[in-house]
C-alpha atoms as a PDB file:
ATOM      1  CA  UNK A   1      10.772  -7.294 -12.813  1.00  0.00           C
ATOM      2  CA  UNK A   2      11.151 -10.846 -13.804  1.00  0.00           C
ATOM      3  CA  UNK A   3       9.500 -12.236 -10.522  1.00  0.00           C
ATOM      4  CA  UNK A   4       7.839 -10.855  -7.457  1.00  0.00           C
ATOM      5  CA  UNK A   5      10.749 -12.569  -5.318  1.00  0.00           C
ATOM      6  CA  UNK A   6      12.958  -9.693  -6.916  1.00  0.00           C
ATOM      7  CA  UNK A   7      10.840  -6.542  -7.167  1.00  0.00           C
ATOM      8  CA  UNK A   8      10.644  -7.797  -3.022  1.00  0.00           C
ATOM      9  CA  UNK A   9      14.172  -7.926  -2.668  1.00  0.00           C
ATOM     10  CA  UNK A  10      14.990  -4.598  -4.277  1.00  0.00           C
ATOM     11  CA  UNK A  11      11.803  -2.458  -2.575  1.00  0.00           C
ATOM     12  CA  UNK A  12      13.296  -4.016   0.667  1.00  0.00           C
ATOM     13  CA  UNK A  13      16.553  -2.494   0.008  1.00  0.00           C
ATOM     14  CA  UNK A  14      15.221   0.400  -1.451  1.00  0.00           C
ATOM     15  CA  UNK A  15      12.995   0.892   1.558  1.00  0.00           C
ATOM     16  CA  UNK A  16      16.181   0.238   4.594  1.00  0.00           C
ATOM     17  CA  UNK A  17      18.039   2.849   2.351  1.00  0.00           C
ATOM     18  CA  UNK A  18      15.478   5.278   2.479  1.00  0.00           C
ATOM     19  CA  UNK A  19      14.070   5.185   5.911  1.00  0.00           C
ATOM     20  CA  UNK A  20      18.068   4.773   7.179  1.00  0.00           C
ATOM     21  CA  UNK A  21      18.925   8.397   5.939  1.00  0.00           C
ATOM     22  CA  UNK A  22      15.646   9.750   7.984  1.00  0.00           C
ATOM     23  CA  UNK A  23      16.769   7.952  11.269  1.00  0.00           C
ATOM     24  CA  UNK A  24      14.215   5.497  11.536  1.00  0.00           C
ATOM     25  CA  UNK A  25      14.067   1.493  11.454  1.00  0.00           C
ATOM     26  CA  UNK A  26      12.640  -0.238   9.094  1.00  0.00           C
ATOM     27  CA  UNK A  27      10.187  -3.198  10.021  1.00  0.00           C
ATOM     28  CA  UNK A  28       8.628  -5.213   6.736  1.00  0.00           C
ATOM     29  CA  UNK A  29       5.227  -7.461   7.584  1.00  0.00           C
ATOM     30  CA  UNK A  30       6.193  -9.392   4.018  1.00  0.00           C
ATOM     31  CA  UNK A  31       2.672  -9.653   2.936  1.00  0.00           C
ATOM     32  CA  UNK A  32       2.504 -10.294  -0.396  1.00  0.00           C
ATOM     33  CA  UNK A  33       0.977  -7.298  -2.674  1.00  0.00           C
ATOM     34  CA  UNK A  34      -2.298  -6.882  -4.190  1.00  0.00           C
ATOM     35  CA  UNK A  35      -1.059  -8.234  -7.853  1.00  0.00           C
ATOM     36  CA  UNK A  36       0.446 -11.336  -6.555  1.00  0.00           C
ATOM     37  CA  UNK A  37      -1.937 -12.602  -4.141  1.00  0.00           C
ATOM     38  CA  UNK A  38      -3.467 -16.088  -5.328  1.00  0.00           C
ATOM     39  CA  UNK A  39      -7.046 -16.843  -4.271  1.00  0.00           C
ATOM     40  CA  UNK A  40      -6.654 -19.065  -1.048  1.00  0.00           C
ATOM     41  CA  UNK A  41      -8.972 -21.596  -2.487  1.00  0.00           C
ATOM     42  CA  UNK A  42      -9.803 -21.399  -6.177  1.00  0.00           C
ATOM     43  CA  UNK A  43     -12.935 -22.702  -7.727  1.00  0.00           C
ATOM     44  CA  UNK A  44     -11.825 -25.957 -10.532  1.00  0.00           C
ATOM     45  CA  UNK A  45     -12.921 -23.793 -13.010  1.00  0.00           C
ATOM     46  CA  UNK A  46     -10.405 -21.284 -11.952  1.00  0.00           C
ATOM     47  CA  UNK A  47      -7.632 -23.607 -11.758  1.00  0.00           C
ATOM     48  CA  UNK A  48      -8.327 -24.568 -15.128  1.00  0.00           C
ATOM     49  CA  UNK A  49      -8.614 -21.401 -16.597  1.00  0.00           C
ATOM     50  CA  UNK A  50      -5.187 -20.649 -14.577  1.00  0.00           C
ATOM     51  CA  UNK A  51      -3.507 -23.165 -16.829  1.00  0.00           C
ATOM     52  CA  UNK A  52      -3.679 -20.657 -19.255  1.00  0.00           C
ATOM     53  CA  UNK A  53      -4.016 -17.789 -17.965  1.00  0.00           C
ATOM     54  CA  UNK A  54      -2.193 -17.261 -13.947  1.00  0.00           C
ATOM     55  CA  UNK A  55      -4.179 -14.024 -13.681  1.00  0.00           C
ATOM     56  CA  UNK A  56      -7.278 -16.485 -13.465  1.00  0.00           C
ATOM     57  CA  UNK A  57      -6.028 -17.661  -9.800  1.00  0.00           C
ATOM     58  CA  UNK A  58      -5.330 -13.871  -8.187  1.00  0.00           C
ATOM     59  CA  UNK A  59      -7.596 -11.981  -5.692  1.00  0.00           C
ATOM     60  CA  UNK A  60      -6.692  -8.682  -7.972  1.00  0.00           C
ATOM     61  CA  UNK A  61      -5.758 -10.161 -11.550  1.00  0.00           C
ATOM     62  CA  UNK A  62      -5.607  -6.767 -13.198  1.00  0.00           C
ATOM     63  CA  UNK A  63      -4.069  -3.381 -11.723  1.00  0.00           C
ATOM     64  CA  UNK A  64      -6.242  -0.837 -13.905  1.00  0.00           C
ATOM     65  CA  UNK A  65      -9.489  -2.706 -12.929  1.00  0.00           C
ATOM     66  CA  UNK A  66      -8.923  -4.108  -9.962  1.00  0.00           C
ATOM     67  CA  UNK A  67      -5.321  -2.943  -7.742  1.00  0.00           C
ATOM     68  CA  UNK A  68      -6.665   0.671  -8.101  1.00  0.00           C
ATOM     69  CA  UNK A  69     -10.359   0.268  -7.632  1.00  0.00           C
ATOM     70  CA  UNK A  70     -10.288   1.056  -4.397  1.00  0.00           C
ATOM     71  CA  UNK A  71     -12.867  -2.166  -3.772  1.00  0.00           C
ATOM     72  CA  UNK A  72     -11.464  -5.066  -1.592  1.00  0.00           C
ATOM     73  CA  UNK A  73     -12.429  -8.391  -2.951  1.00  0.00           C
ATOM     74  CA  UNK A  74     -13.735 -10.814  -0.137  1.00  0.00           C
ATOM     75  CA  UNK A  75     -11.062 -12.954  -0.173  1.00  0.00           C
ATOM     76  CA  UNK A  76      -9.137 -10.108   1.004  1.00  0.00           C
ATOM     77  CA  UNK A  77     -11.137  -9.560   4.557  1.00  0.00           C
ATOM     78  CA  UNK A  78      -8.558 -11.967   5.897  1.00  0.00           C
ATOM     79  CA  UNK A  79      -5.544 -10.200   4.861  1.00  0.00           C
ATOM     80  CA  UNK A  80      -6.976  -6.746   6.605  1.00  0.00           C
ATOM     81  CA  UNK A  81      -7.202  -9.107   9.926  1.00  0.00           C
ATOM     82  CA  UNK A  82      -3.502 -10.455   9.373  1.00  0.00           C
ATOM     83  CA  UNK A  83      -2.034  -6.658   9.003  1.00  0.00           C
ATOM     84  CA  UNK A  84      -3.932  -5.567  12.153  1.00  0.00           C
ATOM     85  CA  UNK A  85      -3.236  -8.712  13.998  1.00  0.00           C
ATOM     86  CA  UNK A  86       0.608  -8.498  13.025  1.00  0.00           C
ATOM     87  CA  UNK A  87       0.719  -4.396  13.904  1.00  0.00           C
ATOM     88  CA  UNK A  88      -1.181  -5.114  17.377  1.00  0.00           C
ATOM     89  CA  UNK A  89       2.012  -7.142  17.953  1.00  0.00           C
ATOM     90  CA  UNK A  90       4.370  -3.971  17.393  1.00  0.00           C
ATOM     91  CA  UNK A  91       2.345  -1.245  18.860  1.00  0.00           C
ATOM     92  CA  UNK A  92       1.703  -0.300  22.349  1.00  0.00           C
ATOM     93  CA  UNK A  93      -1.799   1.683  22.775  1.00  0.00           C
ATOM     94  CA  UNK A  94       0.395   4.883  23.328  1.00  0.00           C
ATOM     95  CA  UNK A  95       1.791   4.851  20.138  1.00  0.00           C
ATOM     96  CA  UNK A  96       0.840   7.298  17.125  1.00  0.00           C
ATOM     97  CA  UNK A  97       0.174   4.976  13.721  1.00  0.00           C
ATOM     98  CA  UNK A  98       1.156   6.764  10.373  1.00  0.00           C
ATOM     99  CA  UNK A  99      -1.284   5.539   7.416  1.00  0.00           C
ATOM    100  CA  UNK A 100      -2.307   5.712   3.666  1.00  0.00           C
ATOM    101  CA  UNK A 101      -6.075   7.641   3.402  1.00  0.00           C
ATOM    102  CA  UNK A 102      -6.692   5.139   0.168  1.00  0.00           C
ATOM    103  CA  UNK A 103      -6.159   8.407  -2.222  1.00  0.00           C
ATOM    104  CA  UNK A 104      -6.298   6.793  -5.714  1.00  0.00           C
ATOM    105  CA  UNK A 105      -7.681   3.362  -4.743  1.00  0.00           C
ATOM    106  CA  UNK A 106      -5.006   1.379  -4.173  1.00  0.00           C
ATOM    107  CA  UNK A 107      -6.050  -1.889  -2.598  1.00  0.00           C
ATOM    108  CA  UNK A 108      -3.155  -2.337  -0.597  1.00  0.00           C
ATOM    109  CA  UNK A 109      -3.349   1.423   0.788  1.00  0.00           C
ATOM    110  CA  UNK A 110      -7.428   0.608   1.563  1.00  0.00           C
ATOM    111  CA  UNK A 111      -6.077  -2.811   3.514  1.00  0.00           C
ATOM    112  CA  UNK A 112      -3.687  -1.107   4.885  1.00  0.00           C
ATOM    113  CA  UNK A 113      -5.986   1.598   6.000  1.00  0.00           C
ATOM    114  CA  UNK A 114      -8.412  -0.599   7.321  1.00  0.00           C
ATOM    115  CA  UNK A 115      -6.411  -2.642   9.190  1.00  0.00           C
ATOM    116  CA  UNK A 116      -5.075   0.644  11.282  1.00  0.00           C
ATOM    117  CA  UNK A 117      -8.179   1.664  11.584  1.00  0.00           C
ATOM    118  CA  UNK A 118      -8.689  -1.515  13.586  1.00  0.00           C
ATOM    119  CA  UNK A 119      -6.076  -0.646  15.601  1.00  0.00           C
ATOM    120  CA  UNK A 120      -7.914   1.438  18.595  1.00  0.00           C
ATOM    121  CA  UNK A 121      -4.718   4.152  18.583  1.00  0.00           C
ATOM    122  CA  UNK A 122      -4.292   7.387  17.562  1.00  0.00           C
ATOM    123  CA  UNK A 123      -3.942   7.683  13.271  1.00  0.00           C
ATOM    124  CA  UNK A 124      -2.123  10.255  11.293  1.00  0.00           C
ATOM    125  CA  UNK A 125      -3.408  10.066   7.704  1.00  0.00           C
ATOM    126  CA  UNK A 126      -1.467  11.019   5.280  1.00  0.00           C
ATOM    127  CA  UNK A 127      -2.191  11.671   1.478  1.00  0.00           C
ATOM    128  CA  UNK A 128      -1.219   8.891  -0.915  1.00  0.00           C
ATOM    129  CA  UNK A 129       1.800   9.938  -3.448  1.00  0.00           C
ATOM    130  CA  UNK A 130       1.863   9.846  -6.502  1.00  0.00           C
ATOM    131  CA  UNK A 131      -2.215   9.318  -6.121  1.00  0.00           C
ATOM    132  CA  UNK A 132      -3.232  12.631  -4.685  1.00  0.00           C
ATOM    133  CA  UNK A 133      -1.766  14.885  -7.440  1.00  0.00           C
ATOM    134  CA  UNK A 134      -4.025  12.826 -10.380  1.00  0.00           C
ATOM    135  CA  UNK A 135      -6.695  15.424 -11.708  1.00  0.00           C
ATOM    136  CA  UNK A 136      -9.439  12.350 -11.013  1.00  0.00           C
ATOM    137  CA  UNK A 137      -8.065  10.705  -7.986  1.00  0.00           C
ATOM    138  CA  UNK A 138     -10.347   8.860  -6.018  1.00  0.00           C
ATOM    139  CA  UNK A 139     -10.823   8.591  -2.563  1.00  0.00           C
ATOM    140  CA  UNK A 140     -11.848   5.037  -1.157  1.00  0.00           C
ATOM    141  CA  UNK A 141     -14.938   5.342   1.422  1.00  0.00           C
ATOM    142  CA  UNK A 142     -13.544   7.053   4.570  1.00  0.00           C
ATOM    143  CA  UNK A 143     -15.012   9.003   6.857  1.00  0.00           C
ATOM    144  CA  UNK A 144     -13.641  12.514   6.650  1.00  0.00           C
ATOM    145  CA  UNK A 145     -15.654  14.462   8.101  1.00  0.00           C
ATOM    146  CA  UNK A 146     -13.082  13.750  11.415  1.00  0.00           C
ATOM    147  CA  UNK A 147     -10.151  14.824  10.066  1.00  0.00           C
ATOM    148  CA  UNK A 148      -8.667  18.219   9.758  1.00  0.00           C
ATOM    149  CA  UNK A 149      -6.535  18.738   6.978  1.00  0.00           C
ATOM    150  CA  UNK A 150      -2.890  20.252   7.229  1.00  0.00           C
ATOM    151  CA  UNK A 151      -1.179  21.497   4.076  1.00  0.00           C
ATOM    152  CA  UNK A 152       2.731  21.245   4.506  1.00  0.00           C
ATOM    153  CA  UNK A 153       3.761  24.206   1.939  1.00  0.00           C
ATOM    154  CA  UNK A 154       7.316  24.470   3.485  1.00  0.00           C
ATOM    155  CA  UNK A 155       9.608  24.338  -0.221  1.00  0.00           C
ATOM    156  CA  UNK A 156      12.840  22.359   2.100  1.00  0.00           C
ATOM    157  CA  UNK A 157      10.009  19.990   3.669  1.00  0.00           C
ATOM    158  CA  UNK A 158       8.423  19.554   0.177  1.00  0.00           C
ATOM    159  CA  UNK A 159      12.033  19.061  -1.323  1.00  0.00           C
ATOM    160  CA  UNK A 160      13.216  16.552   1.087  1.00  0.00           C
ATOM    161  CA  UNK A 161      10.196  14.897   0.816  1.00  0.00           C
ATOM    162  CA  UNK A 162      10.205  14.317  -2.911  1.00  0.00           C
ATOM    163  CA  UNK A 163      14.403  13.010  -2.524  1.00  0.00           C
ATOM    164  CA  UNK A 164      12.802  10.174  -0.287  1.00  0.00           C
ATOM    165  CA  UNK A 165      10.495   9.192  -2.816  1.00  0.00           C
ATOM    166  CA  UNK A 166      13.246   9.653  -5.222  1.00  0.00           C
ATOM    167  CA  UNK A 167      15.122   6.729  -3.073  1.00  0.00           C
ATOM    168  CA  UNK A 168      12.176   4.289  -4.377  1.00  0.00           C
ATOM    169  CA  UNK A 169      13.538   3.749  -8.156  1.00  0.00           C
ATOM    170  CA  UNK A 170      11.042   0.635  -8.721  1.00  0.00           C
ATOM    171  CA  UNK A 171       8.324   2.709  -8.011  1.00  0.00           C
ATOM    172  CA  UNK A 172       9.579   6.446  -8.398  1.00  0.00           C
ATOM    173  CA  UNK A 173      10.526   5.617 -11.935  1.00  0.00           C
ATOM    174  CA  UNK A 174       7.195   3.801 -13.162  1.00  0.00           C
ATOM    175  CA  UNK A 175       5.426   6.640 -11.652  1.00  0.00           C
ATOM    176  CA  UNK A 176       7.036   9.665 -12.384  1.00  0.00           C
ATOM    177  CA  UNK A 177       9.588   8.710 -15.286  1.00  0.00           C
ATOM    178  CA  UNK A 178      13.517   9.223 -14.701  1.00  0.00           C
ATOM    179  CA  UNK A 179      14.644  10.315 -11.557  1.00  0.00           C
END
Protein backbone atom coordinates (compact mmCIF):
# COMPACT_ATOMS: atom_id res chain seq x y z
CA UNK A 1 0.00 0.00 0.00
CA UNK A 2 1.26 3.40 -0.75
CA UNK A 3 0.45 4.81 2.83
CA UNK A 4 -0.84 3.49 6.09
CA UNK A 5 -3.91 6.02 5.69
CA UNK A 6 -5.00 3.50 2.84
CA UNK A 7 -4.11 -0.03 3.94
CA UNK A 8 -6.54 1.65 7.11
CA UNK A 9 -9.17 2.56 4.91
CA UNK A 10 -9.41 -0.69 2.99
CA UNK A 11 -8.90 -3.23 6.30
CA UNK A 12 -11.79 -1.01 7.67
CA UNK A 13 -13.93 -1.88 4.83
CA UNK A 14 -12.69 -5.15 4.54
CA UNK A 15 -13.35 -5.73 8.21
CA UNK A 16 -17.47 -4.05 8.20
CA UNK A 17 -17.82 -6.47 5.14
CA UNK A 18 -16.72 -9.35 6.87
CA UNK A 19 -18.10 -9.13 10.31
CA UNK A 20 -21.61 -7.74 8.45
CA UNK A 21 -22.20 -11.23 6.75
CA UNK A 22 -21.68 -12.98 10.41
CA UNK A 23 -24.29 -10.60 12.08
CA UNK A 24 -22.15 -8.72 14.20
CA UNK A 25 -21.05 -4.88 14.50
CA UNK A 26 -18.04 -3.79 13.91
CA UNK A 27 -16.30 -1.32 16.47
CA UNK A 28 -12.49 -0.09 15.33
CA UNK A 29 -10.22 1.48 18.44
CA UNK A 30 -7.97 3.12 15.34
CA UNK A 31 -4.75 2.50 17.04
CA UNK A 32 -2.19 2.68 14.82
CA UNK A 33 -0.27 -0.82 14.07
CA UNK A 34 2.92 -2.10 15.25
CA UNK A 35 4.91 -0.97 11.85
CA UNK A 36 3.71 2.51 11.92
CA UNK A 37 3.98 3.53 15.38
CA UNK A 38 6.67 6.45 15.81
CA UNK A 39 8.57 6.56 19.11
CA UNK A 40 6.60 9.19 21.28
CA UNK A 41 9.78 10.98 22.02
CA UNK A 42 12.84 10.17 19.95
CA UNK A 43 16.36 10.58 21.11
CA UNK A 44 18.30 13.63 18.53
CA UNK A 45 20.25 11.00 17.39
CA UNK A 46 17.21 9.23 16.24
CA UNK A 47 15.72 12.09 14.59
CA UNK A 48 18.74 12.46 12.72
CA UNK A 49 19.21 9.15 11.68
CA UNK A 50 15.29 9.39 10.69
CA UNK A 51 16.28 11.91 8.06
CA UNK A 52 17.48 9.14 6.30
CA UNK A 53 16.15 6.45 7.28
CA UNK A 54 12.01 6.81 8.84
CA UNK A 55 12.43 3.28 10.22
CA UNK A 56 14.98 5.04 12.68
CA UNK A 57 11.87 6.89 14.50
CA UNK A 58 9.39 3.56 14.93
CA UNK A 59 8.78 1.55 18.18
CA UNK A 60 8.96 -1.74 15.72
CA UNK A 61 11.13 -0.54 12.60
CA UNK A 62 11.37 -4.00 11.11
CA UNK A 63 8.50 -6.78 10.89
CA UNK A 64 10.90 -9.97 10.69
CA UNK A 65 12.89 -8.72 13.76
CA UNK A 66 10.79 -6.88 15.57
CA UNK A 67 6.51 -6.99 14.57
CA UNK A 68 6.83 -10.82 15.03
CA UNK A 69 9.14 -11.15 17.97
CA UNK A 70 6.67 -11.50 20.18
CA UNK A 71 8.76 -8.84 22.62
CA UNK A 72 6.98 -5.47 23.38
CA UNK A 73 9.36 -2.61 23.29
CA UNK A 74 8.89 -0.19 26.36
CA UNK A 75 7.58 2.44 24.60
CA UNK A 76 4.78 0.23 23.92
CA UNK A 77 3.58 -0.29 27.82
CA UNK A 78 1.45 2.75 27.13
CA UNK A 79 -0.32 1.54 24.18
CA UNK A 80 -1.35 -1.90 26.21
CA UNK A 81 -2.93 0.75 28.88
CA UNK A 82 -4.77 2.77 25.99
CA UNK A 83 -6.41 -0.65 24.47
CA UNK A 84 -7.54 -1.73 27.98
CA UNK A 85 -8.55 1.69 29.00
CA UNK A 86 -10.56 2.18 25.61
CA UNK A 87 -12.21 -1.67 25.91
CA UNK A 88 -13.13 -0.95 29.76
CA UNK A 89 -15.24 1.76 28.07
CA UNK A 90 -17.21 -0.89 25.83
CA UNK A 91 -17.48 -3.79 28.13
CA UNK A 92 -19.66 -4.41 31.01
CA UNK A 93 -18.02 -7.02 33.63
CA UNK A 94 -20.66 -9.60 32.30
CA UNK A 95 -19.41 -9.66 29.05
CA UNK A 96 -17.26 -12.60 27.41
CA UNK A 97 -13.91 -10.90 25.59
CA UNK A 98 -12.69 -12.84 22.40
CA UNK A 99 -8.69 -12.52 22.07
CA UNK A 100 -5.45 -13.36 20.09
CA UNK A 101 -3.14 -16.06 22.41
CA UNK A 102 0.10 -14.15 20.68
CA UNK A 103 0.62 -17.50 18.40
CA UNK A 104 3.50 -16.39 16.11
CA UNK A 105 4.58 -13.23 17.97
CA UNK A 106 2.82 -10.68 16.64
CA UNK A 107 3.22 -7.54 18.69
CA UNK A 108 -0.04 -6.25 18.13
CA UNK A 109 -1.74 -9.77 19.02
CA UNK A 110 0.71 -9.74 22.47
CA UNK A 111 -0.76 -5.90 23.13
CA UNK A 112 -3.74 -6.89 22.34
CA UNK A 113 -3.57 -9.86 24.57
CA UNK A 114 -2.30 -8.08 27.34
CA UNK A 115 -4.48 -5.45 27.41
CA UNK A 116 -7.61 -8.10 27.77
CA UNK A 117 -5.93 -9.70 30.09
CA UNK A 118 -6.22 -6.48 32.07
CA UNK A 119 -9.60 -6.53 31.63
CA UNK A 120 -10.89 -8.58 34.92
CA UNK A 121 -13.71 -10.54 32.52
CA UNK A 122 -14.06 -13.71 31.30
CA UNK A 123 -11.41 -14.45 27.97
CA UNK A 124 -11.90 -16.80 25.13
CA UNK A 125 -8.50 -17.32 23.47
CA UNK A 126 -8.38 -18.14 20.33
CA UNK A 127 -5.42 -19.38 18.08
CA UNK A 128 -3.78 -16.77 15.86
CA UNK A 129 -4.35 -17.46 11.89
CA UNK A 130 -2.27 -17.73 9.67
CA UNK A 131 0.39 -18.03 12.81
CA UNK A 132 -0.68 -21.28 14.34
CA UNK A 133 -0.32 -23.50 11.22
CA UNK A 134 3.74 -22.33 10.82
CA UNK A 135 5.87 -25.57 11.57
CA UNK A 136 8.00 -23.08 14.17
CA UNK A 137 5.35 -20.83 15.48
CA UNK A 138 6.00 -19.28 18.58
CA UNK A 139 4.00 -18.70 21.40
CA UNK A 140 4.57 -15.30 23.34
CA UNK A 141 4.84 -15.93 27.32
CA UNK A 142 1.31 -16.91 28.49
CA UNK A 143 0.29 -18.84 31.02
CA UNK A 144 -1.34 -21.98 29.70
CA UNK A 145 -1.41 -24.11 32.02
CA UNK A 146 -5.29 -22.48 32.64
CA UNK A 147 -6.63 -23.07 29.57
CA UNK A 148 -8.23 -26.09 28.11
CA UNK A 149 -7.89 -26.48 24.60
CA UNK A 150 -10.92 -27.15 22.15
CA UNK A 151 -10.21 -28.39 18.63
CA UNK A 152 -13.13 -27.27 16.22
CA UNK A 153 -12.76 -30.24 13.49
CA UNK A 154 -16.33 -29.56 12.10
CA UNK A 155 -15.31 -29.40 7.86
CA UNK A 156 -18.66 -26.52 7.39
CA UNK A 157 -17.25 -24.62 10.63
CA UNK A 158 -13.65 -24.96 9.27
CA UNK A 159 -14.98 -23.90 5.71
CA UNK A 160 -16.86 -20.93 6.76
CA UNK A 161 -14.21 -19.99 8.77
CA UNK A 162 -11.51 -19.88 6.14
CA UNK A 163 -14.35 -17.68 3.57
CA UNK A 164 -14.13 -14.99 6.46
CA UNK A 165 -10.57 -14.83 6.32
CA UNK A 166 -10.91 -15.00 2.66
CA UNK A 167 -12.99 -11.50 3.06
CA UNK A 168 -9.50 -9.91 4.33
CA UNK A 169 -7.70 -9.56 0.72
CA UNK A 170 -4.87 -7.14 2.25
CA UNK A 171 -3.98 -9.63 4.52
CA UNK A 172 -5.45 -13.04 3.14
CA UNK A 173 -3.47 -12.47 0.01
CA UNK A 174 0.09 -11.56 1.56
CA UNK A 175 -0.41 -14.50 3.70
CA UNK A 176 -1.72 -17.19 1.87
CA UNK A 177 -1.24 -16.08 -1.92
CA UNK A 178 -4.46 -15.68 -4.28
CA UNK A 179 -7.66 -16.12 -2.88
Amino acid sequence: MPSAAILYAKRRSEDAAAIASIGVEVVNLDFVEALWRKLPDPSLWRRILGLILPEFLHVYPTYKFHVASGKIASADEVMIQAVAARLRGLIDPETIVFCPLGIGGHIDHVVTRQACEMLGVPLVYWADIPYVVRPHAILSPVDTTRLTAIQIDDATLLNAKAALCARYPTQYQPVFGTI
